[in-house]
C-alpha atoms as a PDB file:
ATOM      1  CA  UNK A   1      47.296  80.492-137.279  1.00  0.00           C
ATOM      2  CA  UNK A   2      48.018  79.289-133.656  1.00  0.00           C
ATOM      3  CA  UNK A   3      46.511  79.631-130.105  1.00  0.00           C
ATOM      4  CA  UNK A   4      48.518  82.707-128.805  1.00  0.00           C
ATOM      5  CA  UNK A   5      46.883  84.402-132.519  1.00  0.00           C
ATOM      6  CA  UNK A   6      43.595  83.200-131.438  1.00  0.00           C
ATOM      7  CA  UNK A   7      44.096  84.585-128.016  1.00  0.00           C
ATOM      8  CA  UNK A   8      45.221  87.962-129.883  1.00  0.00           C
ATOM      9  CA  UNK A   9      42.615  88.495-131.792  1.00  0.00           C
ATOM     10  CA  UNK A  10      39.940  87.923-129.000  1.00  0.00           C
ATOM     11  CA  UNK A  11      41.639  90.216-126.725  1.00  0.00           C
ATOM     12  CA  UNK A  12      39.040  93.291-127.483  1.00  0.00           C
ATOM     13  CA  UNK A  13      36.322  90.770-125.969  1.00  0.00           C
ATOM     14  CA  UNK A  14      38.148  89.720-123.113  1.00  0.00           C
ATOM     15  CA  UNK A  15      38.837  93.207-122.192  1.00  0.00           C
ATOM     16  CA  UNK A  16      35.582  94.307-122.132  1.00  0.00           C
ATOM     17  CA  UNK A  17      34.103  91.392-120.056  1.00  0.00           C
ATOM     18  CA  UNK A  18      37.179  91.869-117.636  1.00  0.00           C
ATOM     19  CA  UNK A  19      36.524  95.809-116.952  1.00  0.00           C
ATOM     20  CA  UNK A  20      32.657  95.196-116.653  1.00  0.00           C
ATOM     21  CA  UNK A  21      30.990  97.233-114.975  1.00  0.00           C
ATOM     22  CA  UNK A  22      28.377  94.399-113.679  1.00  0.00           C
ATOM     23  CA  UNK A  23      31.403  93.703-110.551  1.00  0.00           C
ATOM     24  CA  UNK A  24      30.733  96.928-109.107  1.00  0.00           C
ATOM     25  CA  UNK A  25      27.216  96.524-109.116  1.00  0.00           C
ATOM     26  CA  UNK A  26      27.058  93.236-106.697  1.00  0.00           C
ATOM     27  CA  UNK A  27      27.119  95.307-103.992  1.00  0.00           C
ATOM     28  CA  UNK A  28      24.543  93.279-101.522  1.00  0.00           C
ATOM     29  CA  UNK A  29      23.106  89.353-100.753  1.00  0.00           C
ATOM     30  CA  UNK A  30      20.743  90.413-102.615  1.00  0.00           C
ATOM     31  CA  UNK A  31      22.664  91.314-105.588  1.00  0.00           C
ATOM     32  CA  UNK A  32      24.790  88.255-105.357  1.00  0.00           C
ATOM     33  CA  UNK A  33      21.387  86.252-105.586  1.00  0.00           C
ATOM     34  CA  UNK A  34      20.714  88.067-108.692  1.00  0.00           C
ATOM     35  CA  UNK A  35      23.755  87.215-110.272  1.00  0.00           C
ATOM     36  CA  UNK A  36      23.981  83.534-109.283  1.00  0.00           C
ATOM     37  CA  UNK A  37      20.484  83.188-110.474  1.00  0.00           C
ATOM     38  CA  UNK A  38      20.841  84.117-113.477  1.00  0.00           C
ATOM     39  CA  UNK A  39      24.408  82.972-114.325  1.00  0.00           C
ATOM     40  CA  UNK A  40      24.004  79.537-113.300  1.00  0.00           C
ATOM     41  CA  UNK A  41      22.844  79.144-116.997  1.00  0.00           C
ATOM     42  CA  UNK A  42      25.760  79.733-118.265  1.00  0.00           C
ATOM     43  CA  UNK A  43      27.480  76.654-115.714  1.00  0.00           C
ATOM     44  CA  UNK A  44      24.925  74.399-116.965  1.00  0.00           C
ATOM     45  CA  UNK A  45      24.747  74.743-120.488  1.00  0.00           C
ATOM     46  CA  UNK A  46      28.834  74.367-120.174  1.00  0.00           C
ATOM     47  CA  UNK A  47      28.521  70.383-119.020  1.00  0.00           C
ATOM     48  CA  UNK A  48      26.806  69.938-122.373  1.00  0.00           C
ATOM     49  CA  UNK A  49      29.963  71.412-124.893  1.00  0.00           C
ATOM     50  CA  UNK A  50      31.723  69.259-122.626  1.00  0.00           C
ATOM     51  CA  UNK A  51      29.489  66.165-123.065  1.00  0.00           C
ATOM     52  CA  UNK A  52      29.444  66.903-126.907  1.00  0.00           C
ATOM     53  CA  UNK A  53      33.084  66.788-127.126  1.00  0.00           C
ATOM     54  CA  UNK A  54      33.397  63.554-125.584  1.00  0.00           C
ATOM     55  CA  UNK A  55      30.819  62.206-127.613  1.00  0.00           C
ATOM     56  CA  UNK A  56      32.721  63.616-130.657  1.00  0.00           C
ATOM     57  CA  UNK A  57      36.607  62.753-129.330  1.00  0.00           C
ATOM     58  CA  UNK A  58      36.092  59.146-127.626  1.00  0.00           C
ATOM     59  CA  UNK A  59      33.361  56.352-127.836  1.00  0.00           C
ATOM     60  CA  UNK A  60      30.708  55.826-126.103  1.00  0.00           C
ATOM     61  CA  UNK A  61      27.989  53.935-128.297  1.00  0.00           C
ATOM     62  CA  UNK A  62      28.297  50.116-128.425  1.00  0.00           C
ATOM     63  CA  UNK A  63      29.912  47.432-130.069  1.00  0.00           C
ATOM     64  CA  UNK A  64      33.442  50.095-129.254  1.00  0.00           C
ATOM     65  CA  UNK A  65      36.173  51.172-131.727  1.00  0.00           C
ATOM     66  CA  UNK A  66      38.941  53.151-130.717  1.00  0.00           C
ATOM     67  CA  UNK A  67      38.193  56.917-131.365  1.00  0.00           C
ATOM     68  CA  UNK A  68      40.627  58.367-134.088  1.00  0.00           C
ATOM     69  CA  UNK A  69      42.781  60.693-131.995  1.00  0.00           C
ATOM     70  CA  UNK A  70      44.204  58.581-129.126  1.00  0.00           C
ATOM     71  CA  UNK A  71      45.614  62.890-127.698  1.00  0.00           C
ATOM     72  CA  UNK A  72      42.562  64.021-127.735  1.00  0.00           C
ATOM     73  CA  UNK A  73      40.846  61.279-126.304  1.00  0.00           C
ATOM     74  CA  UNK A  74      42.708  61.092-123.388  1.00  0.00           C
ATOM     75  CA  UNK A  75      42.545  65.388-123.204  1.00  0.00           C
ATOM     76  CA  UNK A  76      38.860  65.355-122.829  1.00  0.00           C
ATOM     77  CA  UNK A  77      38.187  62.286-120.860  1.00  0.00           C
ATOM     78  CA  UNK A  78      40.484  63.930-118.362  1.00  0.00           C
ATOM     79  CA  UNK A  79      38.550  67.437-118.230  1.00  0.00           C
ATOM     80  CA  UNK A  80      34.952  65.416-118.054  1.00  0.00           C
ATOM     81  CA  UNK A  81      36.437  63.318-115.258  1.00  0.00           C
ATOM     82  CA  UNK A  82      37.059  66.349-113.035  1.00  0.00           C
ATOM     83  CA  UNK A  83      33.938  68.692-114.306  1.00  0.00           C
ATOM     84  CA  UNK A  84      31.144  65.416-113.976  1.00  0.00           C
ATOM     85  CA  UNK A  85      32.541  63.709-110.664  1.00  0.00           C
ATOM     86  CA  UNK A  86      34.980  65.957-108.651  1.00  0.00           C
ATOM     87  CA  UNK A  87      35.510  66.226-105.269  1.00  0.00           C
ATOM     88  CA  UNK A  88      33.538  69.029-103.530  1.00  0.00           C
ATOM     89  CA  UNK A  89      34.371  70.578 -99.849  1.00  0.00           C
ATOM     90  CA  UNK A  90      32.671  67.885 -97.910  1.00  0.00           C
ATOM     91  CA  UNK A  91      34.387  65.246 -99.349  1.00  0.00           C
ATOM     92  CA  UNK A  92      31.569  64.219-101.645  1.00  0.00           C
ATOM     93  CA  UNK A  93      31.201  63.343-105.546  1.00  0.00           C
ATOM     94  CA  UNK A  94      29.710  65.990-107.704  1.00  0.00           C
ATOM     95  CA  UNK A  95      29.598  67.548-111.325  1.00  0.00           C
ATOM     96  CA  UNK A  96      30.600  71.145-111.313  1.00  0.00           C
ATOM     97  CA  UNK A  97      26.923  72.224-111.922  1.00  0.00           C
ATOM     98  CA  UNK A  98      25.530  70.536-108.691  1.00  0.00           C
ATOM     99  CA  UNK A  99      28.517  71.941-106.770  1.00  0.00           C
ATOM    100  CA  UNK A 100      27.225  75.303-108.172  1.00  0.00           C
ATOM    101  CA  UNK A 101      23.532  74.859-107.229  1.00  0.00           C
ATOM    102  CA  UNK A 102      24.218  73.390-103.213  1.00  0.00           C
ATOM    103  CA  UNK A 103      26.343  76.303-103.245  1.00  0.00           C
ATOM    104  CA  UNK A 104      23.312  78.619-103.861  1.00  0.00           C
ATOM    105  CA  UNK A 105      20.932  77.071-102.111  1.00  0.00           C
ATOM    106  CA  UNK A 106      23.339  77.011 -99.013  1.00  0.00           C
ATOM    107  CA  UNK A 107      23.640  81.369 -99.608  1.00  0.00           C
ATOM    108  CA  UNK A 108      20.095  81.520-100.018  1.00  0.00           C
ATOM    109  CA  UNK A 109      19.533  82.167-103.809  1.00  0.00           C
ATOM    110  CA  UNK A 110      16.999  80.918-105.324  1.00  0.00           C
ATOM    111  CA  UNK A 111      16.677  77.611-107.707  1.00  0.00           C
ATOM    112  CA  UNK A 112      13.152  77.335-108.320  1.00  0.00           C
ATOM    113  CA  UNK A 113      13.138  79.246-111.693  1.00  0.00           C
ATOM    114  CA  UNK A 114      16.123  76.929-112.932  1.00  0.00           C
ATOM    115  CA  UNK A 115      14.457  73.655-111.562  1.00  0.00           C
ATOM    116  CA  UNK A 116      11.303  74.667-113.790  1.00  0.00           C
ATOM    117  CA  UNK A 117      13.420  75.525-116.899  1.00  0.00           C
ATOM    118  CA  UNK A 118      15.513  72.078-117.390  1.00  0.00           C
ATOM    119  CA  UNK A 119      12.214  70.421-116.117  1.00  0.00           C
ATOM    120  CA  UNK A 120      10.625  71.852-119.001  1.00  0.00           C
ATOM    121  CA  UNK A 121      14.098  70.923-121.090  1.00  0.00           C
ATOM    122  CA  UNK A 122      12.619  67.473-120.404  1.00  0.00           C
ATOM    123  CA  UNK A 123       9.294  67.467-120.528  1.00  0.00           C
ATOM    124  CA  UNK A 124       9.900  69.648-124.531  1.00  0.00           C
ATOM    125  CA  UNK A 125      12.797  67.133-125.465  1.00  0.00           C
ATOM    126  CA  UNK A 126      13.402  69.944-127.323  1.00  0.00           C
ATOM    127  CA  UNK A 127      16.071  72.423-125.598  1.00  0.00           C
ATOM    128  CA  UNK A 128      15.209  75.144-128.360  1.00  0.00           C
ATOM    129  CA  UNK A 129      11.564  75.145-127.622  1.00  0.00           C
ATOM    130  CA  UNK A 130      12.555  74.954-123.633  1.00  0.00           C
ATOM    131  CA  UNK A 131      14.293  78.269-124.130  1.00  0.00           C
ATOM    132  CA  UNK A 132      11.869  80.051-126.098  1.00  0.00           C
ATOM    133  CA  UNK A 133       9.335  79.484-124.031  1.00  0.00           C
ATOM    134  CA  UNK A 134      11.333  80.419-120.645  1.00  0.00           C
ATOM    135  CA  UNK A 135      10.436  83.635-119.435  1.00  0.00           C
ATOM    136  CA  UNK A 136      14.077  84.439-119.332  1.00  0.00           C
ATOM    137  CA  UNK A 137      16.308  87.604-120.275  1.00  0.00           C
ATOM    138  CA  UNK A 138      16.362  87.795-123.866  1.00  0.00           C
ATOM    139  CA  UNK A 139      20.186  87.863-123.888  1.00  0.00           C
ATOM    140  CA  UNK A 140      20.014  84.947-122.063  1.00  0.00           C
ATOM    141  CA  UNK A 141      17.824  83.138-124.207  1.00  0.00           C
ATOM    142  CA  UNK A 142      20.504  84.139-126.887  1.00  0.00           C
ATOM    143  CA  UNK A 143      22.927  83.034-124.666  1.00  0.00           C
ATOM    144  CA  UNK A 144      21.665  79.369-124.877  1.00  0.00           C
ATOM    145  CA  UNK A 145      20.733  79.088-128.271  1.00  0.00           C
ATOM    146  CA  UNK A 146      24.644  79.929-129.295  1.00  0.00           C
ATOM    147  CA  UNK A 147      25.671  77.229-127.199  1.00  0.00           C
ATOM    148  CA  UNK A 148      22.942  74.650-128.300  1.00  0.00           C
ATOM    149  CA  UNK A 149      23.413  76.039-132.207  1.00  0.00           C
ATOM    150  CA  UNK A 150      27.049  75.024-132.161  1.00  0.00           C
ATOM    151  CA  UNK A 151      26.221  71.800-129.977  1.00  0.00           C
ATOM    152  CA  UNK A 152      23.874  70.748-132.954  1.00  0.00           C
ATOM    153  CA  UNK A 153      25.792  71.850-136.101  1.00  0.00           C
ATOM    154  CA  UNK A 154      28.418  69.188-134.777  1.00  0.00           C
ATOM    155  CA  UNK A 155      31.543  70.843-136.103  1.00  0.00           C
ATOM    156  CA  UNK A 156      34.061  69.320-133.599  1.00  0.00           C
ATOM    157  CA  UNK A 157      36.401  72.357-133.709  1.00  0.00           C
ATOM    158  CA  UNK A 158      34.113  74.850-133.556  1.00  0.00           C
ATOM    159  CA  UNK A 159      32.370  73.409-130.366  1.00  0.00           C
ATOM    160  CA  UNK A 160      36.162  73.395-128.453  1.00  0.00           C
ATOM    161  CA  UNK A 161      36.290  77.004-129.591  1.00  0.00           C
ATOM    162  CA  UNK A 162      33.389  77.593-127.724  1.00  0.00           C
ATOM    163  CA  UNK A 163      34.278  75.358-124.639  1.00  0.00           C
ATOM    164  CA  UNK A 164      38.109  76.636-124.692  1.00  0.00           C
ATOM    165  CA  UNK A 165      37.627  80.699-125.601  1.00  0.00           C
ATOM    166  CA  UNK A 166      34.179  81.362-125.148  1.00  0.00           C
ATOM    167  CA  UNK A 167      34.493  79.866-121.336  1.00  0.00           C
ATOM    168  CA  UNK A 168      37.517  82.454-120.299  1.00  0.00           C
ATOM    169  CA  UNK A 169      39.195  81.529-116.768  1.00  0.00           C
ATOM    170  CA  UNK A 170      39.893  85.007-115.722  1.00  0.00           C
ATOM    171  CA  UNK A 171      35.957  85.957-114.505  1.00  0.00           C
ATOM    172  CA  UNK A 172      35.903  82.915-111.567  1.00  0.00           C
ATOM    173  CA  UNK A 173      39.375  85.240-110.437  1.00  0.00           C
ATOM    174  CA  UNK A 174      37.850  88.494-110.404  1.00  0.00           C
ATOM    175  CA  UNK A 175      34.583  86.974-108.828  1.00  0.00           C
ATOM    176  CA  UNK A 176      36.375  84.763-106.109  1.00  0.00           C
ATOM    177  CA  UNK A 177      37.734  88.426-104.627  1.00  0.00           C
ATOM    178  CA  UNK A 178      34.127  89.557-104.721  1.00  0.00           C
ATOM    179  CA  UNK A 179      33.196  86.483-102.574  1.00  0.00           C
ATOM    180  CA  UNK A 180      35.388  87.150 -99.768  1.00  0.00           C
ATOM    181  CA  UNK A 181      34.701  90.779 -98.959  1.00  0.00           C
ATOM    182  CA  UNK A 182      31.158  89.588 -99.576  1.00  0.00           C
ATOM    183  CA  UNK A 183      32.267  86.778 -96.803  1.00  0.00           C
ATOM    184  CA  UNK A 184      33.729  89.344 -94.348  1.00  0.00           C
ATOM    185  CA  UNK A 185      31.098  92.244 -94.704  1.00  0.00           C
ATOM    186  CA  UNK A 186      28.222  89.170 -94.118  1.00  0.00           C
ATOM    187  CA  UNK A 187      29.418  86.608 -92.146  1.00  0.00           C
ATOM    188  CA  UNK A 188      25.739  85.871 -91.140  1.00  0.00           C
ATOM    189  CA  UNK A 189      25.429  84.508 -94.968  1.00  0.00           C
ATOM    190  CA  UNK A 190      27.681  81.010 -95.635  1.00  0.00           C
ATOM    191  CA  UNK A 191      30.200  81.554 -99.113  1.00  0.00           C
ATOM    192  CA  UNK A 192      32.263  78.853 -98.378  1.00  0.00           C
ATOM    193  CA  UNK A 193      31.010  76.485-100.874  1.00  0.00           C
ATOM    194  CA  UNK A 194      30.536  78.743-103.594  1.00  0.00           C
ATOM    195  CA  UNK A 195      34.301  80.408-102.745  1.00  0.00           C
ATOM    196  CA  UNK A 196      35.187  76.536-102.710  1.00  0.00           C
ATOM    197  CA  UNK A 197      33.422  76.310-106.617  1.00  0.00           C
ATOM    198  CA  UNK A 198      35.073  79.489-107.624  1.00  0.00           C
ATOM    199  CA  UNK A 199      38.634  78.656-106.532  1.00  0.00           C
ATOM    200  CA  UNK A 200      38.589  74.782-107.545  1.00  0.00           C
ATOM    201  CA  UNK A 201      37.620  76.248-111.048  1.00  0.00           C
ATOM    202  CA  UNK A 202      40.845  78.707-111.034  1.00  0.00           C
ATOM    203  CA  UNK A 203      43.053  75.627-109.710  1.00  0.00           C
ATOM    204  CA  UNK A 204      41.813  73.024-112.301  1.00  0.00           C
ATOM    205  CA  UNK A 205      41.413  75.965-115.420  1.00  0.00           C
ATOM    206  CA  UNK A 206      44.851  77.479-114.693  1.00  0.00           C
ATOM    207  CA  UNK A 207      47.193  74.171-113.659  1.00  0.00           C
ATOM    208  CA  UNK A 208      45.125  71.553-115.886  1.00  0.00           C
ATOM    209  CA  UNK A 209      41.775  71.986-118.283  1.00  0.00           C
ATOM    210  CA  UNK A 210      42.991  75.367-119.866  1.00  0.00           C
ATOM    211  CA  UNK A 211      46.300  73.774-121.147  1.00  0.00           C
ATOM    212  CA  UNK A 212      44.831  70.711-122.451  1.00  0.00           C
ATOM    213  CA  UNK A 213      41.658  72.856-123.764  1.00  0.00           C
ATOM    214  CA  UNK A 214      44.175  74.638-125.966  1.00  0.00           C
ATOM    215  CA  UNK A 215      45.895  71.909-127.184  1.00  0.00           C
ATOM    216  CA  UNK A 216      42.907  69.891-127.693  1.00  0.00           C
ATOM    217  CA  UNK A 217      42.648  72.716-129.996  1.00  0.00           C
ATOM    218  CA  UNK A 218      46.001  72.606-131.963  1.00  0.00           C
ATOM    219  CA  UNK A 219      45.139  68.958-132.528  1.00  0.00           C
ATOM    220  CA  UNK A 220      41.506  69.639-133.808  1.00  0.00           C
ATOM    221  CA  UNK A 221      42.624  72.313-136.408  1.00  0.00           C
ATOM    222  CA  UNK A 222      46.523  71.286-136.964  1.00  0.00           C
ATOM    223  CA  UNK A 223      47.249  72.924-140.410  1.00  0.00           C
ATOM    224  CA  UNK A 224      43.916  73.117-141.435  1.00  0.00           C
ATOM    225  CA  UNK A 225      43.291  77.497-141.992  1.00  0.00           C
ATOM    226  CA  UNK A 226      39.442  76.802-142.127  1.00  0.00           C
ATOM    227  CA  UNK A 227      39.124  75.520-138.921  1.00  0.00           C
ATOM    228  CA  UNK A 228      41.545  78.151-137.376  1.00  0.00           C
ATOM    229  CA  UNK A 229      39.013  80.789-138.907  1.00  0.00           C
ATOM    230  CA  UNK A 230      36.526  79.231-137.936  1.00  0.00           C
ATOM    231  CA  UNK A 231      37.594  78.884-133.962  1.00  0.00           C
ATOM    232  CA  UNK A 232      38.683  82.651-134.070  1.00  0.00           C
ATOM    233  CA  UNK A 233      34.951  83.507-135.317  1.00  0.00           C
ATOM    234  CA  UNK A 234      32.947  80.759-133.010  1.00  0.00           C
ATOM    235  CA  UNK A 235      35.199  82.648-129.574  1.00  0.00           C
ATOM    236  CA  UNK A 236      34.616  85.762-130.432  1.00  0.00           C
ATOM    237  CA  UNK A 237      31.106  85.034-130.659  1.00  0.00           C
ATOM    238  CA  UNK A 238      30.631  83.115-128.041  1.00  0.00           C
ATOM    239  CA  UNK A 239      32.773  86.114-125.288  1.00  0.00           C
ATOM    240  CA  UNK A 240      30.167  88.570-127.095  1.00  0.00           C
ATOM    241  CA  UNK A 241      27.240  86.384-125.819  1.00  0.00           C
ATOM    242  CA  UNK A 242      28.920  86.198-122.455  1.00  0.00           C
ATOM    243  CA  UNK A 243      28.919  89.827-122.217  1.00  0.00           C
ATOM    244  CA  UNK A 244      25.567  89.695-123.371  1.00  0.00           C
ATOM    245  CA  UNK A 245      25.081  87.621-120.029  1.00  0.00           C
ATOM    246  CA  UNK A 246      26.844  89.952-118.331  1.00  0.00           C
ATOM    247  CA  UNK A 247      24.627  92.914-119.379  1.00  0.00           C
ATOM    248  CA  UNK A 248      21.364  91.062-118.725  1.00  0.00           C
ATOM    249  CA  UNK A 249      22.381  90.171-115.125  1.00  0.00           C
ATOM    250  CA  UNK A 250      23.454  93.940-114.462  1.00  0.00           C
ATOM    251  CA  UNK A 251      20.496  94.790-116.069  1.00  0.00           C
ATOM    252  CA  UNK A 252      18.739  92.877-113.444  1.00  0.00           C
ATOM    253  CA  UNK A 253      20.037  94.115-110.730  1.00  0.00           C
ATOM    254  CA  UNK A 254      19.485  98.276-111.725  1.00  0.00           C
ATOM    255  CA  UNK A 255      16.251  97.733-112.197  1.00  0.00           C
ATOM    256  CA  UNK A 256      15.782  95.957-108.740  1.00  0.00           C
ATOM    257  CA  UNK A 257      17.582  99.025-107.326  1.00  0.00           C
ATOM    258  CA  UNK A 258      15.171 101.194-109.544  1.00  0.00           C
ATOM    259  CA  UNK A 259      11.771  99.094-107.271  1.00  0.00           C
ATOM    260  CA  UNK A 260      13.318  99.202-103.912  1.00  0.00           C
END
């Protein structure tokens, strides 16, 4: 099996989160709140796949040894170098999950609801408990657990399946369009730092982290047909919880429609 087989047979998933219908329903501020609020989730739980894959691919415990793929360390200390620390629009340091939350708070969505939920992350020590006891969306909640289920069962492969496929590069695309008729039609509210997030994500996913995502990949699972399997069954899984997400936030936002 190879990548561009991989990328075949996930194509059905990819389709469907590409034509859903949740774009046409962010029609308002309002609705872009709703969907920022609730996929922000989805940005943080991303930082840790990419934390567990360093932890996996390089070292970082004390006394050090040299990890056992010199490729793939390099590949992912290059992608956590950009996603923890890049450079946002004012010329400061941030990981791509801060950018993400300045860039809500400065289009006036609310954070509140997140800031309880990883407080409680920490106060649990136990991010399983922390999401069953969150009074989110169930599909969510489901959302998280795939991630954190894959996190824990430590299968290095299967945990770049779910970074690489399950974390598509097409949706920031679609979206960034979104954001600048939203920019035009309300010029009273500021999208320049989220259009900033959205586009440096397209730049970095298209030129840099998708290519060395995939063959991160290739050098995980080699000739190995388990591990192939078992990447083509992790991504599809993980693009059906993302439309999961998907239907939960458009969910959301009819039934707001439904109270106003």
């Amino acid at each position: 099996m190879t990548i561009s087989s991989i990328n075949e047979k996930i194509q059905p998933q990819k389709d469907t989160l590409l034509q859903h219908s949740l774009y046409e329903k962010v029609k308002t501020i309002d609705d872009l709140h709703h969907f920022l609020e609730n996929h922000v989730y989805a940005v943080w739980d991303f930082m840790s796949l990419l934390k567990a894959l360093q932890s996996k691919l390089t070292c970082t415990t004390t006394p050090w040894f040299a990890s056992t793929n010199p490729e793939t360390r390099y590949l992912i200390n290059e992608i956590v170098l950009a996603e923890e620390s890049d450079l946002t629009m004012d010329g400061k340091r941030l990981s791509h999950f801060e950018m993400y939350v300045e860039a809500m708070e400065s289009c006036g969505a609310k954070t509140a609801k997140l800031d309880a939920f990883l407080q409680n992350v920490i106060d649990t020590k136990n991010v399983f408990i922390a999401i069953k006891q969150s009074n989110l969306h169930s599909n969510i909640k489901d959302f998280l657990d795939f991630t954190f289920r894959v996190i824990e069962e430590g299968k290095t492969h299967k945990i770049a399946a779910c970074f690489t496929f399950g974390r598509e590069d097409l949706i920031p695309n679609m979206f960034t369009e979104i954001l600048r008729n939203f920019q035009s039609n309300f010029p009273e509210t500021d999208l320049s730092k989220l259009i900033y997030y959205f586009e440096r994500h397209i730049e970095l996913d298209a030129d840099e982290h998708g290519p060395m995502a995939m063959k991160m990949i290739t050098e995980l699972c080699e000739n190995d047909s388990q591990k192939w399997r078992d990447v083509e069954e992790v991504s599809k899984l993980a693009l059906e919880k993302r439309i999961g997400l998907w239907d939960a936030i458009k969910e959301k936002i009819e039934a707001k429609l439904e109270l106003a």
